[in-house]
N, C-alpha and C. Protein backbone atom coordinates (compact mmCIF):
# COMPACT_ATOMS: atom_id res chain seq x y z
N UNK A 1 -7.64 145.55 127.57
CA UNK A 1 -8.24 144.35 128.16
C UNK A 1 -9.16 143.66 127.15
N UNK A 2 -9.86 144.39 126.53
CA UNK A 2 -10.90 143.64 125.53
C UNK A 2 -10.24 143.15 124.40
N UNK A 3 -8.86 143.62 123.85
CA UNK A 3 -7.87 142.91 122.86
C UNK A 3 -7.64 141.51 123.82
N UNK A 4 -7.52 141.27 124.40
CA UNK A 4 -6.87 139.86 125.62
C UNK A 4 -8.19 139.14 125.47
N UNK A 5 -9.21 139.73 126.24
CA UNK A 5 -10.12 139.10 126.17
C UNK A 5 -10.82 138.57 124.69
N UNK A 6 -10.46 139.19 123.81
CA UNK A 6 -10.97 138.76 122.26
C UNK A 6 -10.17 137.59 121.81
N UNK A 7 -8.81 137.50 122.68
CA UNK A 7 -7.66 136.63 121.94
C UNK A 7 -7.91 135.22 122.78
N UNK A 8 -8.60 135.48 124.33
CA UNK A 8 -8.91 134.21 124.49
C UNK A 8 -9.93 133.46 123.92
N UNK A 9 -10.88 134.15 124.01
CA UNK A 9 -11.82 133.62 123.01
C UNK A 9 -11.62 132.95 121.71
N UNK A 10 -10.69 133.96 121.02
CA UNK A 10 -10.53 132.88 120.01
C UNK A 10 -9.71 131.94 119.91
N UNK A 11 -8.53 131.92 121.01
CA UNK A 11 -7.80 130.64 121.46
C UNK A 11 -8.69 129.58 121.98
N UNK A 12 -9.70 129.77 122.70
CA UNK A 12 -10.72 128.89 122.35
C UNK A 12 -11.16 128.11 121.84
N UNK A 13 -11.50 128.89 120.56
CA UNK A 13 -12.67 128.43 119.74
C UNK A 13 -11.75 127.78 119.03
N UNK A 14 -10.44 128.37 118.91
CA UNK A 14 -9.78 127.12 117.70
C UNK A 14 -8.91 126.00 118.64
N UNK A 15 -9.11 125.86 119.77
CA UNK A 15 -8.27 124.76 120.39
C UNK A 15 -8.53 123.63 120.43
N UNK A 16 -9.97 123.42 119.98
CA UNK A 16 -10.66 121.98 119.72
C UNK A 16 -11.64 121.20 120.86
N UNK A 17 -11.46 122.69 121.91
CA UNK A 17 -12.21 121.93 122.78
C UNK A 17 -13.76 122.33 122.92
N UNK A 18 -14.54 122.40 123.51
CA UNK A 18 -15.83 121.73 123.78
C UNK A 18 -15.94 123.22 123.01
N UNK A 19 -17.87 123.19 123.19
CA UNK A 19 -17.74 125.30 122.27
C UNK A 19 -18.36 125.80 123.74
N UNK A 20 -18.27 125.16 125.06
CA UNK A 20 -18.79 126.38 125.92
C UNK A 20 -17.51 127.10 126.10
N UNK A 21 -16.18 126.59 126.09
CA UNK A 21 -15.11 127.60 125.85
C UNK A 21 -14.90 128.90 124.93
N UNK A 22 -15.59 129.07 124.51
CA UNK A 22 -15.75 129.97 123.06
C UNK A 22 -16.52 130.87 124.45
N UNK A 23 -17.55 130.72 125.29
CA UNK A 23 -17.77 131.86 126.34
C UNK A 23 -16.38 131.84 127.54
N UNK A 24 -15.73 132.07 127.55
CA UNK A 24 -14.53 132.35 128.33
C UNK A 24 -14.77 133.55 128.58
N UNK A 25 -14.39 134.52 129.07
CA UNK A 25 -14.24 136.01 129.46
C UNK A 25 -13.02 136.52 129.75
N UNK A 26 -12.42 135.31 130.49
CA UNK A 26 -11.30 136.13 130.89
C UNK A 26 -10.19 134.41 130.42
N UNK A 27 -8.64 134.93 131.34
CA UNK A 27 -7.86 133.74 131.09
C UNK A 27 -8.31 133.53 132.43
N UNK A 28 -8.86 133.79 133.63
CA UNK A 28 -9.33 132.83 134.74
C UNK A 28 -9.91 132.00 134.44
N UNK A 29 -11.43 132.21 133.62
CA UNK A 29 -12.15 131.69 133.41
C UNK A 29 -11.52 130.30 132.33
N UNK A 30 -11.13 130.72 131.72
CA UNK A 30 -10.06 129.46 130.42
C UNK A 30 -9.48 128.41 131.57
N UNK A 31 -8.85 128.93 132.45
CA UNK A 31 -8.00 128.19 133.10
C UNK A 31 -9.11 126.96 134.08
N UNK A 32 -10.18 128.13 134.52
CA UNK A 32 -11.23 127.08 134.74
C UNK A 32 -11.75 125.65 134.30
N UNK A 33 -11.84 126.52 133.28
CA UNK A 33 -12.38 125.39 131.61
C UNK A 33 -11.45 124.26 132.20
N UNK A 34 -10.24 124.27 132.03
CA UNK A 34 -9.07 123.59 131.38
C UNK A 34 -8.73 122.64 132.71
N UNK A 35 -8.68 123.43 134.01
CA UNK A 35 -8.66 122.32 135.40
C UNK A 35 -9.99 122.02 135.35
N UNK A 36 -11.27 122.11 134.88
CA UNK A 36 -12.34 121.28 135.32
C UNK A 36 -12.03 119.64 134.33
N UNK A 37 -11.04 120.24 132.95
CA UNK A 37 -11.33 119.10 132.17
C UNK A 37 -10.42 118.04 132.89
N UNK A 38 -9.80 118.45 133.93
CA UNK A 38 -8.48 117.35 134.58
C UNK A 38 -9.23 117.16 135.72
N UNK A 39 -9.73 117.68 136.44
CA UNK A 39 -10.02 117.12 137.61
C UNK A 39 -9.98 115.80 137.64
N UNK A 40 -9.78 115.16 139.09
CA UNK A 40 -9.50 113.59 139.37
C UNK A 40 -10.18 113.53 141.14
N UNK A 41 -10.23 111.88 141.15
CA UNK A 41 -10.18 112.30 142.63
C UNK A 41 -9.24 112.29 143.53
N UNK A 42 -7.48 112.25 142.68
CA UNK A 42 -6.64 112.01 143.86
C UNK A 42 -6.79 114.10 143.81
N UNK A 43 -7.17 115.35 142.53
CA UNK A 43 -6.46 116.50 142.83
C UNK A 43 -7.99 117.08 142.91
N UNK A 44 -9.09 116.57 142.93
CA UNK A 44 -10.42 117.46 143.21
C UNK A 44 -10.27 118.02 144.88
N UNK A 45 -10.05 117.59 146.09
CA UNK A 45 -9.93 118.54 147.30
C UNK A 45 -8.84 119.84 146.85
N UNK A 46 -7.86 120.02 146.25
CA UNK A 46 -6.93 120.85 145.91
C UNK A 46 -7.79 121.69 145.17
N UNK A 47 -8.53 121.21 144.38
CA UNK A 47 -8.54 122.33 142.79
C UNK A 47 -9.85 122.97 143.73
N UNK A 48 -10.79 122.49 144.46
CA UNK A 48 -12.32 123.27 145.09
C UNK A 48 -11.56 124.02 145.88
N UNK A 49 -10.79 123.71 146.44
CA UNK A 49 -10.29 124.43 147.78
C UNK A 49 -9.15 125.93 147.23
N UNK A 50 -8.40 125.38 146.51
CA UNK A 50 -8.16 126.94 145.77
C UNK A 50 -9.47 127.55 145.02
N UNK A 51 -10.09 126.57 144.23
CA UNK A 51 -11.44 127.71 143.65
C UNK A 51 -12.31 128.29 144.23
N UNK A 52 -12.26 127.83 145.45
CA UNK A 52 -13.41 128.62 146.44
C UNK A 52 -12.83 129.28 146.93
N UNK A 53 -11.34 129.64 146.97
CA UNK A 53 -10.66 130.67 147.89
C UNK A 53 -10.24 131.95 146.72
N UNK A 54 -10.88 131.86 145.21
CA UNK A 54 -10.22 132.74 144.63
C UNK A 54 -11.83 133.12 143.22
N UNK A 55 -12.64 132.30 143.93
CA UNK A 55 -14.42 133.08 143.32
C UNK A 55 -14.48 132.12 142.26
N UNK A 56 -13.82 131.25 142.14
CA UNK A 56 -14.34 130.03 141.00
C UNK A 56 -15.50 129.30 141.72
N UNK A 57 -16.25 129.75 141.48
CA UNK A 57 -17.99 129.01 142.65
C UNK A 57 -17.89 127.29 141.94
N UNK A 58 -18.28 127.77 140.54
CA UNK A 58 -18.78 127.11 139.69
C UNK A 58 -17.66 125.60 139.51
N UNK A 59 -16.39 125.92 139.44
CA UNK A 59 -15.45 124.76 139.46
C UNK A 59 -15.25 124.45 140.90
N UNK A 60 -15.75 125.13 141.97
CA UNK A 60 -15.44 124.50 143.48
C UNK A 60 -16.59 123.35 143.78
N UNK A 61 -17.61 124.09 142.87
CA UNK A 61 -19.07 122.50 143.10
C UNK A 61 -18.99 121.78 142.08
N UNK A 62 -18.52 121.79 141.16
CA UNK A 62 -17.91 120.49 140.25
C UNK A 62 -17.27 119.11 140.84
N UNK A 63 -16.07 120.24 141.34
CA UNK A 63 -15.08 119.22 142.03
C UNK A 63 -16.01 118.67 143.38
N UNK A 64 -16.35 119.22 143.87
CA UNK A 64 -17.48 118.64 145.49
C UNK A 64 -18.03 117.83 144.73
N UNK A 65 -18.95 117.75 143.74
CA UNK A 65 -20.40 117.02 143.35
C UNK A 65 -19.12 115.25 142.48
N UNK A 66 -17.97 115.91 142.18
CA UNK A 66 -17.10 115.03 141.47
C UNK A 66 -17.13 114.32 142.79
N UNK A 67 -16.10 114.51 144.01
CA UNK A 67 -15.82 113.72 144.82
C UNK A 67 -16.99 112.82 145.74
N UNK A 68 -18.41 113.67 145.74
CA UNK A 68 -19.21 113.03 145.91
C UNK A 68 -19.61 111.72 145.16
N UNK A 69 -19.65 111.61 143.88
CA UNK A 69 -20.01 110.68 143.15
C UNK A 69 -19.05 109.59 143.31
N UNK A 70 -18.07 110.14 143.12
CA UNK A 70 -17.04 108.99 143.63
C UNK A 70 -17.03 107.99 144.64
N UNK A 71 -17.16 108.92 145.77
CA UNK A 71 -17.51 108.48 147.12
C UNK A 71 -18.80 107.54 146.76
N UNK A 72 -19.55 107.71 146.43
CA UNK A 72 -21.08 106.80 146.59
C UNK A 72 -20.60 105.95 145.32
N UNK A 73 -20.18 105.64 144.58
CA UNK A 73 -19.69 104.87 143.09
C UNK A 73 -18.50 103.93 144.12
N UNK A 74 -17.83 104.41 144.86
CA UNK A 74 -16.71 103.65 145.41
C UNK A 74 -17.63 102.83 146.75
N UNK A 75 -18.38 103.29 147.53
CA UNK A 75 -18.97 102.52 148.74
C UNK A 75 -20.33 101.41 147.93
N UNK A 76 -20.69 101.77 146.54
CA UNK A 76 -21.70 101.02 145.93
C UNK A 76 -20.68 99.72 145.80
N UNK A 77 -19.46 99.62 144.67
CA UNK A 77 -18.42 98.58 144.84
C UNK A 77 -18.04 98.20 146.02
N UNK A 78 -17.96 98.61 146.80
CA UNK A 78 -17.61 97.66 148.09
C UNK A 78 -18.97 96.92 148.28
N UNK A 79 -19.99 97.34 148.41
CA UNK A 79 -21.22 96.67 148.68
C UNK A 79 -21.07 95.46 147.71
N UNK A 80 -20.75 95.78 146.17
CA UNK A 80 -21.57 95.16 145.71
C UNK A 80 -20.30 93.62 145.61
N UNK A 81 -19.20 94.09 145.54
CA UNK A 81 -17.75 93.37 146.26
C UNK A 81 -18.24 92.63 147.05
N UNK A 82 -18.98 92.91 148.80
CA UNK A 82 -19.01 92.02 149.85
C UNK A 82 -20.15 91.21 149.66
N UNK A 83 -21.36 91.40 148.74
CA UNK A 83 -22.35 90.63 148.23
C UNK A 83 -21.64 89.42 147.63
N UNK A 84 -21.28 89.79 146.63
CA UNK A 84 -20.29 88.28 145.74
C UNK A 84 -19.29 87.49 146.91
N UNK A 85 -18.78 88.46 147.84
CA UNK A 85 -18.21 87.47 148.92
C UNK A 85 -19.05 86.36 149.29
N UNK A 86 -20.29 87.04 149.83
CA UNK A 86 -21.01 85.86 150.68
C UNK A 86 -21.54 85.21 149.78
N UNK A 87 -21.86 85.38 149.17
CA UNK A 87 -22.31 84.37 147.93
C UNK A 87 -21.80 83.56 147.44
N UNK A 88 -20.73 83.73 147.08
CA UNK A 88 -19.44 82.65 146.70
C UNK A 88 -18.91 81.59 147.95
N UNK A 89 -18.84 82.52 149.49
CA UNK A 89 -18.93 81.60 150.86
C UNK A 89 -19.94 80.69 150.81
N UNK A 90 -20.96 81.11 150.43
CA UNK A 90 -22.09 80.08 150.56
C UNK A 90 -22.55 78.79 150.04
N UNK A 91 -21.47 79.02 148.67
CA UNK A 91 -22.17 78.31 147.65
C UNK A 91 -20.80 77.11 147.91
């Protein structure tokens, strides 16, 4: 196991991506890494909802705190959308 675990690590470190990958532990954890870097908001309910069903804590509140932002970033544009409506009605 610690040969595997040494080989992800250094698949890691030379893959070009960020250096908190270089702490990987396992290939769960890699795989973590690697769906947090895709997350979206059409596949963030999918990716929390398997990670919370299989001890990924840490990528299940990513994806939540992701779709949250969204959510408040998407209802700020509508606001700020129906402002320029009436404004433009008015004028």
């Amino acid at each position: 196991l610690s040969e595997c675990v040494g080989e992800v690590r250094r698949l890691a470190a030379g893959g070009g991506h960020s250096a908190v990958l270089t702490d990987a532990c396992s290939l769960k954890e890699l795989c973590e890494f690697k769906l947090a870097e895709t997350v979206n908001m059409s596949n963030a309910l999918l990716i929390e909802d398997v990670a919370s069903r299989t001890g990924g804590d840490a990528l299940a509140r990513l994806c939540e705190k992701l779709r949250e932002h969204l959510v408040e970033q998407g209802e700020c544009e509508l606001l700020e959308n129906q402002m320029i409506e009436e404004v433009e009605a008015k004028a």
